[in-house]
Protein backbone atom coordinates (compact mmCIF):
# COMPACT_ATOMS: atom_id res chain seq x y z
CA UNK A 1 65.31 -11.00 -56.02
CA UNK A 2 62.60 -8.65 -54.03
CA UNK A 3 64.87 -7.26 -51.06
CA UNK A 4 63.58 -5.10 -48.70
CA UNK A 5 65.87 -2.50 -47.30
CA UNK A 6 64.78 -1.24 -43.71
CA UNK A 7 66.20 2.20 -43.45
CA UNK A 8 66.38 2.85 -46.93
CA UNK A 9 67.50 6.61 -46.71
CA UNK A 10 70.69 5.62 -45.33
CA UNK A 11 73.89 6.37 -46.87
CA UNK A 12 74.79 2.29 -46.97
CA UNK A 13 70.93 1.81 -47.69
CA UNK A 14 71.03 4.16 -50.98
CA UNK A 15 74.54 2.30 -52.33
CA UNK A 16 72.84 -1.12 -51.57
CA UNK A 17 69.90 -0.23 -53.35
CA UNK A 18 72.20 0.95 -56.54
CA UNK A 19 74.21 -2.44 -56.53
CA UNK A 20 70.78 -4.26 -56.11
CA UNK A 21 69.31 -2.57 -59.11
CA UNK A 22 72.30 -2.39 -61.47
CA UNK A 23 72.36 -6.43 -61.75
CA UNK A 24 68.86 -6.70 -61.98
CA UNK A 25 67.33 -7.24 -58.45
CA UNK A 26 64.49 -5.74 -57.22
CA UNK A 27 65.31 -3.40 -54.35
CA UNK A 28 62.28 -1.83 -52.23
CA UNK A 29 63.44 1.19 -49.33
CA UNK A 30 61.41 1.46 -46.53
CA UNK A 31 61.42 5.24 -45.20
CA UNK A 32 59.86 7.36 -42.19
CA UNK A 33 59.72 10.80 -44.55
CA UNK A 34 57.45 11.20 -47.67
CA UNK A 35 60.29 13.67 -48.71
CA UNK A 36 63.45 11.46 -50.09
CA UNK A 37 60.84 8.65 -51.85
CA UNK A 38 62.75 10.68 -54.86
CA UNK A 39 66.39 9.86 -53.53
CA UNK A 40 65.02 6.21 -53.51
CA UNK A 41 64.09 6.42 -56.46
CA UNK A 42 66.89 8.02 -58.04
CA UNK A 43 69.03 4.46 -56.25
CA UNK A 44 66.85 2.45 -58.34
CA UNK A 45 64.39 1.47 -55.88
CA UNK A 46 60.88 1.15 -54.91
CA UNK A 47 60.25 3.88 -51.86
CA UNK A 48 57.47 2.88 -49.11
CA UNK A 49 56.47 4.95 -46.51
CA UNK A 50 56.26 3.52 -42.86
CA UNK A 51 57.86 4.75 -39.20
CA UNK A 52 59.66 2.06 -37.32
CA UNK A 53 58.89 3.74 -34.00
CA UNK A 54 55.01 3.95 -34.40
CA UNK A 55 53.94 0.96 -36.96
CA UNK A 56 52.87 -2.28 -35.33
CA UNK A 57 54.73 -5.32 -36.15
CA UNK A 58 51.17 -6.69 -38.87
CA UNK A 59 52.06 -2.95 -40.66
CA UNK A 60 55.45 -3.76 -40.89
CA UNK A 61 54.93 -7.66 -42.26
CA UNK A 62 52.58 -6.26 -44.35
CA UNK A 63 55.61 -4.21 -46.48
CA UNK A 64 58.25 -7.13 -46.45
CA UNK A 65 55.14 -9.93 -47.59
CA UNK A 66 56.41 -11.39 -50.72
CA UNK A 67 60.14 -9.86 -50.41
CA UNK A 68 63.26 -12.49 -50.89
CA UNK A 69 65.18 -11.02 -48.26
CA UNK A 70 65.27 -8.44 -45.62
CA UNK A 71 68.25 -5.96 -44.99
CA UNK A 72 67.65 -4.20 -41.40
CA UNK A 73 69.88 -0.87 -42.14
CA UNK A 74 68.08 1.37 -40.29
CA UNK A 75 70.06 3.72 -37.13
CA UNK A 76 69.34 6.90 -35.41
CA UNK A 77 71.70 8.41 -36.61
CA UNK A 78 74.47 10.90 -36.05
CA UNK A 79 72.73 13.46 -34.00
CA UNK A 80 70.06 11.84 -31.74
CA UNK A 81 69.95 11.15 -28.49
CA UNK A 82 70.27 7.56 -26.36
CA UNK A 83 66.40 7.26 -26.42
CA UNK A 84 66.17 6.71 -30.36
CA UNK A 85 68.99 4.80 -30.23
CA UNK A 86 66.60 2.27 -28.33
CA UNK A 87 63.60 3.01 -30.01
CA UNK A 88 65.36 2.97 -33.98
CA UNK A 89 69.02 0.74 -33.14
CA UNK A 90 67.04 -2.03 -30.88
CA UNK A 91 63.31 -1.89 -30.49
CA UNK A 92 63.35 -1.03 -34.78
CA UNK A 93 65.39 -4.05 -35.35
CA UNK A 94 63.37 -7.12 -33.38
CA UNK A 95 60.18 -5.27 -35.02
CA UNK A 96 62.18 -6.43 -38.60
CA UNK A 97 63.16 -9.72 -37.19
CA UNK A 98 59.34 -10.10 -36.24
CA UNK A 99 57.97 -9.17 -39.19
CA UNK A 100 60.05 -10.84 -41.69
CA UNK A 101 59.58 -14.33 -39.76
CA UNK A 102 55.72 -13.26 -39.71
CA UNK A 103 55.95 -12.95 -43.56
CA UNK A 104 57.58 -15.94 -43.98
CA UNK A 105 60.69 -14.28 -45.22
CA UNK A 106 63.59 -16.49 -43.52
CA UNK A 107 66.57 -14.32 -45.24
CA UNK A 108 67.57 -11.58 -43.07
CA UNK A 109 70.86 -9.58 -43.08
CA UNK A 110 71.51 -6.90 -40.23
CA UNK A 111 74.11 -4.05 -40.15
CA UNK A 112 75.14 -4.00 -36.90
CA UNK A 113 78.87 -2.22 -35.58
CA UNK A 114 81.98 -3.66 -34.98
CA UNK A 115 83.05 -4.87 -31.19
CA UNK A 116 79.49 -3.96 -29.96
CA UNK A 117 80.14 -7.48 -27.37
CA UNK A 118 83.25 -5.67 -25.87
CA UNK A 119 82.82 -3.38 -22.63
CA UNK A 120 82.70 0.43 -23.58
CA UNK A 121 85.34 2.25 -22.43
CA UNK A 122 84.53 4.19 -18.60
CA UNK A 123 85.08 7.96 -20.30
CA UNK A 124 82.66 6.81 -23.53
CA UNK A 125 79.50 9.26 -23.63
CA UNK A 126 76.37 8.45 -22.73
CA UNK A 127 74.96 8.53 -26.33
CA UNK A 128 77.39 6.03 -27.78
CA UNK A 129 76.98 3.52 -24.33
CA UNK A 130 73.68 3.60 -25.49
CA UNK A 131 74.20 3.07 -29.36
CA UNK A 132 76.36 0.40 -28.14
CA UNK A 133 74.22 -1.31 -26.20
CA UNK A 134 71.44 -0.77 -28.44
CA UNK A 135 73.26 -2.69 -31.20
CA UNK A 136 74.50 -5.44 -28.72
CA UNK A 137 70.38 -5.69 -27.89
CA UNK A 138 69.82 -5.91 -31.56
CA UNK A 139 71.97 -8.33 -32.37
CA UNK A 140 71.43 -10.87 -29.09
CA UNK A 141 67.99 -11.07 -29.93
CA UNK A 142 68.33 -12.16 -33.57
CA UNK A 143 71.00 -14.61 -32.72
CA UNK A 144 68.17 -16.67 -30.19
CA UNK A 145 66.08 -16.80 -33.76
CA UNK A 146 67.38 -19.93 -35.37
CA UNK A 147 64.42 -21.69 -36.34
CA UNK A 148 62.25 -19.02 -37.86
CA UNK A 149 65.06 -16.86 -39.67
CA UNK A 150 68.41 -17.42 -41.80
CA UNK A 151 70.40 -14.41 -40.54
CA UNK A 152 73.64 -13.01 -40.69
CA UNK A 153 74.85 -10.32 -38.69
CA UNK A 154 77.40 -7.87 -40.54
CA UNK A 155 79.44 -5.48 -38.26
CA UNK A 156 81.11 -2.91 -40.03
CA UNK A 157 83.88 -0.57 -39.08
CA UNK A 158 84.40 3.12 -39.10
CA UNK A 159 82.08 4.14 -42.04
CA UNK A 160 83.97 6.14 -44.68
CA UNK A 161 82.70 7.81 -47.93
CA UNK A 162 85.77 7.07 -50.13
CA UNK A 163 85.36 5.15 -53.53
CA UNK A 164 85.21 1.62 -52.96
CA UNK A 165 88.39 -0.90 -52.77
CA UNK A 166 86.46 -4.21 -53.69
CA UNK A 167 88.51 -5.72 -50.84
CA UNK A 168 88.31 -6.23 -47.37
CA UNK A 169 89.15 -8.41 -44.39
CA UNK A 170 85.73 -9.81 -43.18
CA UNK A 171 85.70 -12.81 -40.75
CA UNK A 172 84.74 -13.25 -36.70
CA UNK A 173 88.02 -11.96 -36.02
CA UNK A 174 89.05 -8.94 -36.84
CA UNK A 175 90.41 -5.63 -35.70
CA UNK A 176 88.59 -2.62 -36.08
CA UNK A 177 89.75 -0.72 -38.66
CA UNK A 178 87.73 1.88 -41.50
CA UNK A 179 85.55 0.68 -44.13
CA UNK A 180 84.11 2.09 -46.96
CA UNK A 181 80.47 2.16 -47.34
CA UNK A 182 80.16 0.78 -51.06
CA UNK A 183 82.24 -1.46 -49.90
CA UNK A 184 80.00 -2.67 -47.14
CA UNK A 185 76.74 -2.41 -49.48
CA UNK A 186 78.75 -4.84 -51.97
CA UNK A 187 79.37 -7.12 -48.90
CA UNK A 188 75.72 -7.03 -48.67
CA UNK A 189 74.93 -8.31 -51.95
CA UNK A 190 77.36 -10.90 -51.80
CA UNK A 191 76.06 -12.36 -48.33
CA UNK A 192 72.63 -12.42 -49.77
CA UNK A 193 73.59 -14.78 -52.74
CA UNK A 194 75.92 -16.82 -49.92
CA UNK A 195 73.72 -19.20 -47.53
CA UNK A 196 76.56 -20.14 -45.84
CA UNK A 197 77.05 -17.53 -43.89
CA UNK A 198 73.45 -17.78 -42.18
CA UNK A 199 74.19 -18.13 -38.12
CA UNK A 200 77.73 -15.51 -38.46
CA UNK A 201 78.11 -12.55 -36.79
CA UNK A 202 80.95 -10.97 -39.00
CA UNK A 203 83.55 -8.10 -38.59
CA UNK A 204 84.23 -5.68 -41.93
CA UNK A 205 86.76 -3.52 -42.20
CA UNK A 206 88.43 -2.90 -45.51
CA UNK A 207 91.52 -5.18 -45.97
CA UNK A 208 93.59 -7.51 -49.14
CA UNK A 209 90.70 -9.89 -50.02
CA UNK A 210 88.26 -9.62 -52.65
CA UNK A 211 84.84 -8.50 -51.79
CA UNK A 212 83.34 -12.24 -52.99
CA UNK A 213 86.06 -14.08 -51.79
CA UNK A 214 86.13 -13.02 -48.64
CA UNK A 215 82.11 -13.89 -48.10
CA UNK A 216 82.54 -17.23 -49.14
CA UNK A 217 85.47 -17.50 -46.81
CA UNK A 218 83.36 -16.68 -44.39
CA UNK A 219 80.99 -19.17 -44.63
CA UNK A 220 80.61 -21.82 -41.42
């Protein structure tokens, strides 16, 4: 498959693109900066240059045309402040949803956050009330898109750089816990080959079940 990552510089994006290529797929990274098309490369992908905060929605379409599937991995980031949480976490994220129904490409995965419906707590900064609601934004619009996209929305824990477990506890409910992120890439994969889980908004954390199993446990 042709699966175009959205935020393809991130550390999830990079590990996705690795598992993508190693059985065979075809995984293309959309990036803002010229500079890491080499680290794409390196992940076994196809690097394309566009900014999610200035292209127009037919610029966007025009990169994800012909794709399989669409992951939407794309986030501010550690470091930036509430506006580009809007402008990269939200506004970034319908732009994807509107361009991959525009291209006809139904399959769409988005890496949301874990417990982003629950109030944030009173003494929570104002940079993480705004990634919050940012990803709540994100993910409210995509779930009103039923008839023009097959989505699943994957919420991830507390993101972790340890080796990966190959299990985890994945489901509507669950507690927030840590993840892994090649864990959460391999997640990923699996809900892209799983068309059962299109219409779930599911909670990762890492937990006793097998990465595989536990997608197709998760089906509705």
């Amino acid at each position: 498959m042709r699966i175009v990552i959205v935020g393809g510089h991130g550390k999830i994006a990079l590990r996705l693109a690795r598992q993508l290529a190693d059985r065979g797929d075809t995984p293309v990274g959309l990036i803002r900066n010229p500079d890491h098309s080499q680290d794409i490369v390196d992940a076994g992908a196809e690097p394309v240059v566009i900014d999610l905060e200035q292209a127009t929605v037919t610029e966007l379409t025009e990169k994800i045309m012909g794709a399989d599937a669409v992951v939407f991995a794309a986030g501010a980031g550690p470091g930036s402040g509430a506006a580009r949480k809007e402008t990269v976490d939200h506004k970034a994220a319908v732009l994807t949803a509107d361009a991959a129904a525009l291209a006809g490409v139904r399959r769409l995965v988005q890496v949301s956050a874990i417990n982003v419906d629950k109030p944030v707590p009173e003494d929570a900064g104002e940079v993480w009330k705004a990634y919050v609601a940012a990803k709540k934004a994100a993910d409210d619009d995509l779930r009103q898109r039923d008839l023009d996209l097959d989505w699943t929305i994957l919420r991830p824990g507390g993101l972790t750089d340890e080796a990966a477990t190959g299990r985890v506890d994945l489901g509507e409910e669950v507690e927030r816990d840590t993840v892994t992120r090649d864990d959460v890439a391999a997640v990923i994969v699996a809900l892209l080959d799983e068309p059962g889980t299109v219409g779930r908004v599911l909670n990762l954390v890492n937990g006793e079940t097998p990465v595989v199993e536990a997608v197709r446990a998760a089906t509705g």
